[in-house]
C-alpha atoms as a PDB file:
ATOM      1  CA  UNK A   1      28.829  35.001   2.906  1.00  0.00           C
ATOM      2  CA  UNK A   2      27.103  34.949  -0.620  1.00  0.00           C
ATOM      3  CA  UNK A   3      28.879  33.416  -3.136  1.00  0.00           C
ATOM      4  CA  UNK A   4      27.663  36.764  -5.663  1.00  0.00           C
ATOM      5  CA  UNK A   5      27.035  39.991  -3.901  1.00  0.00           C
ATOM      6  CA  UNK A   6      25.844  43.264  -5.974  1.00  0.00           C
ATOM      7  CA  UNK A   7      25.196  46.472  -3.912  1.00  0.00           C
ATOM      8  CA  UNK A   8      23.845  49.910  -5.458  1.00  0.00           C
ATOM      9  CA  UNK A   9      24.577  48.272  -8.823  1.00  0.00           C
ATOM     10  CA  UNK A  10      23.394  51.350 -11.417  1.00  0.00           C
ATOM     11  CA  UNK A  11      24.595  51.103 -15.261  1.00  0.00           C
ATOM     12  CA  UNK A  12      23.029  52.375 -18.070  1.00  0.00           C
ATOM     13  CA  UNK A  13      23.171  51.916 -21.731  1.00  0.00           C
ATOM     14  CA  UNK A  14      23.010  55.841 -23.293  1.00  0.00           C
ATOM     15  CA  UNK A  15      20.088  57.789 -21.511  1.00  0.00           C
ATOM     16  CA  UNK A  16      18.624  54.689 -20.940  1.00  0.00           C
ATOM     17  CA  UNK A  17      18.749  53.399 -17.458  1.00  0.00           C
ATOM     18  CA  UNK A  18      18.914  49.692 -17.071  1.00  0.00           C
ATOM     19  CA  UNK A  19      19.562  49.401 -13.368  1.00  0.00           C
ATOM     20  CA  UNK A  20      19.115  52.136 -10.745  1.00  0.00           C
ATOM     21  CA  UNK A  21      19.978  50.659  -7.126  1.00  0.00           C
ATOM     22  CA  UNK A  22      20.389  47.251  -7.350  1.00  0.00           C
ATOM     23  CA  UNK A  23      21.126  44.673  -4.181  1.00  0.00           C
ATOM     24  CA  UNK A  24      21.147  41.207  -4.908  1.00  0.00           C
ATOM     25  CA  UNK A  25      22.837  37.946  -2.834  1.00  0.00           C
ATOM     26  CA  UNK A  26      23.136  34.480  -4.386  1.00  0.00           C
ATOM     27  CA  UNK A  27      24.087  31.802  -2.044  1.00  0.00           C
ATOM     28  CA  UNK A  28      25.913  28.732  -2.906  1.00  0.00           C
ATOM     29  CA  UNK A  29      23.480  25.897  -3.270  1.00  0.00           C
ATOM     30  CA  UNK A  30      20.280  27.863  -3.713  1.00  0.00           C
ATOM     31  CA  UNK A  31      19.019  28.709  -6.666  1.00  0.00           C
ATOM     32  CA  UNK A  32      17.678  32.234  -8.074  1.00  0.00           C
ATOM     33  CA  UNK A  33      16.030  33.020 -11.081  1.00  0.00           C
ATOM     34  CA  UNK A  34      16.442  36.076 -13.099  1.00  0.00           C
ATOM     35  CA  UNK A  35      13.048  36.637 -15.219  1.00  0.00           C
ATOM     36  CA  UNK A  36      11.894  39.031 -17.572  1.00  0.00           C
ATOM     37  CA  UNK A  37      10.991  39.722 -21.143  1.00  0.00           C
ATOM     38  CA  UNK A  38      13.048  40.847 -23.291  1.00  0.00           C
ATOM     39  CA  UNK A  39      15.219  44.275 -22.796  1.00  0.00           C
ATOM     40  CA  UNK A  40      14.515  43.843 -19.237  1.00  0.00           C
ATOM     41  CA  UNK A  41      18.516  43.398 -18.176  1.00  0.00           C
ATOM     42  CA  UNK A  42      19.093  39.678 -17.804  1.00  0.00           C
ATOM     43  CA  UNK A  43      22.056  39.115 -20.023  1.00  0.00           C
ATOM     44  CA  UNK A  44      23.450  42.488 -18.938  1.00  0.00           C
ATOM     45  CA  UNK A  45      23.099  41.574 -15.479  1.00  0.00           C
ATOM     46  CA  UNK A  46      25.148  38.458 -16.171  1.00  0.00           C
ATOM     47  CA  UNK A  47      27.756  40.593 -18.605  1.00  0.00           C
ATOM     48  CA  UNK A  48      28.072  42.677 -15.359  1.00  0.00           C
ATOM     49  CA  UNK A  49      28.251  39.766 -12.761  1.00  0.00           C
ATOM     50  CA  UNK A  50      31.359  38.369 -15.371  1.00  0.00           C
ATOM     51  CA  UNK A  51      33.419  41.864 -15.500  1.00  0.00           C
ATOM     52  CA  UNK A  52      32.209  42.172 -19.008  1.00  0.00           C
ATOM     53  CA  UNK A  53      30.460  45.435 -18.513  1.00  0.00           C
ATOM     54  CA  UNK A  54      31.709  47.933 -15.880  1.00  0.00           C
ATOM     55  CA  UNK A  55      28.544  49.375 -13.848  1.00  0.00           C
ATOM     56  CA  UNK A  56      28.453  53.341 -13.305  1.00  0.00           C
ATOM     57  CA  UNK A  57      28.327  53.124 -10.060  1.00  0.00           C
ATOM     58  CA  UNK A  58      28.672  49.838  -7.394  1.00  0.00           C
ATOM     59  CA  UNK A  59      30.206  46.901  -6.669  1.00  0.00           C
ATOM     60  CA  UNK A  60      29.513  42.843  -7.961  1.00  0.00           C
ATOM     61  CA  UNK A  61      31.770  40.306  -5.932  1.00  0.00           C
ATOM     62  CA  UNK A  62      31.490  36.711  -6.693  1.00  0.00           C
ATOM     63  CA  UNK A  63      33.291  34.235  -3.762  1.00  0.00           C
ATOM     64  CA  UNK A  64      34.450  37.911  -1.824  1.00  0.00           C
ATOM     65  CA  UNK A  65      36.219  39.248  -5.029  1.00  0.00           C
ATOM     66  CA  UNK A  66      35.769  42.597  -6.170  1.00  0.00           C
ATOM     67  CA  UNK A  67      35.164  41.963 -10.013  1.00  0.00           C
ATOM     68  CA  UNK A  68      35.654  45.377 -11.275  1.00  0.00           C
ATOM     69  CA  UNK A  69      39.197  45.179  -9.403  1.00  0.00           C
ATOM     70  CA  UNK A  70      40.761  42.051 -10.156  1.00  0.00           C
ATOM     71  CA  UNK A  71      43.710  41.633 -11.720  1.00  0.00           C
ATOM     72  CA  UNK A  72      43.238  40.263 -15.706  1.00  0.00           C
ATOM     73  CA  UNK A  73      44.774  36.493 -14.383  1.00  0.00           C
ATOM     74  CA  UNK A  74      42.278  36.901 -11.116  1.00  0.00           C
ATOM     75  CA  UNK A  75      39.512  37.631 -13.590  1.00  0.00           C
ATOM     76  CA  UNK A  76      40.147  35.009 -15.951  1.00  0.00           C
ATOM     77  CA  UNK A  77      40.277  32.360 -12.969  1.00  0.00           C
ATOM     78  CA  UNK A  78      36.580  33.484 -11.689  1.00  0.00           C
ATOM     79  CA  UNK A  79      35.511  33.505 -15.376  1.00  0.00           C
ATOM     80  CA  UNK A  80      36.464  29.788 -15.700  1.00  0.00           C
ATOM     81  CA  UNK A  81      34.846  29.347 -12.439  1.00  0.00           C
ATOM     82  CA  UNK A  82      31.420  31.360 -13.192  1.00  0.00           C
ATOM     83  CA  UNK A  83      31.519  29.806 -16.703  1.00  0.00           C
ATOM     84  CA  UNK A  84      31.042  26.217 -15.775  1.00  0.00           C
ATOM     85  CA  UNK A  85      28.039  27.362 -12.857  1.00  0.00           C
ATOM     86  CA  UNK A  86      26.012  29.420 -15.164  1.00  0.00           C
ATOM     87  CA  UNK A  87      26.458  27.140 -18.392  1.00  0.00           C
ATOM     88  CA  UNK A  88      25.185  24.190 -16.479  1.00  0.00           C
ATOM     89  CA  UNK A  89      22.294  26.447 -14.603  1.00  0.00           C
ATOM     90  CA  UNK A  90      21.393  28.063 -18.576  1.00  0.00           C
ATOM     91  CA  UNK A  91      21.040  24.465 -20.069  1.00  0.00           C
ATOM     92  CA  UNK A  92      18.738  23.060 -17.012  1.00  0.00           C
ATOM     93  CA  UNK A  93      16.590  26.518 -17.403  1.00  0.00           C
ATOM     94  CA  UNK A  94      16.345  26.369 -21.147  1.00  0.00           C
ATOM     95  CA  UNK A  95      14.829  22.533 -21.119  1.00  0.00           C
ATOM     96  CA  UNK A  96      12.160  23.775 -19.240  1.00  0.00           C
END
């Protein structure tokens, strides 16, 4: 089971669309990199993966939890969670 699972993910900003279709699985203990320039999605994708954005259309689960349809307490909890993993990830990335 992936640790963070995103099917048909679709969300766009205006008439702009940033993602059309999306499927992604991260595993625990393998890593994945999310390139780009800049504009390309990577923060949004990550706004999205935290239940700061709410797609259009699809679903993000991190550890088999819906995001989009968590409680606020079950949210917070996975935040706390997702904070620690991608803050250590960012900080490895960024030294690069």
């Amino acid at each position: 089971m992936p640790l963070i699972e995103i099917r048909d993910l679709h969300f766009s900003r205006g008439e702009r669309a940033i993602f059309r279709g999306i499927d992604l699985d991260i595993y625990r203990g393998k890593v994945r990199a999310i390139m780009g320039p800049s504009g390309t999605g990577k923060t949004t994708l990550l706004r999205l993966i935290s239940g700061q954005l709410v797609p259009d259309q699809g679903t993000i689960k991190v550890d088999g939890h819906d995001v989009h349809k968590t409680t606020h307490a079950q949210l917070y909890e996975l935040r706390k969670r997702m904070g620690r993993f991608f803050l250590v990830k960012l900080k490895v990335i960024e030294g690069c």
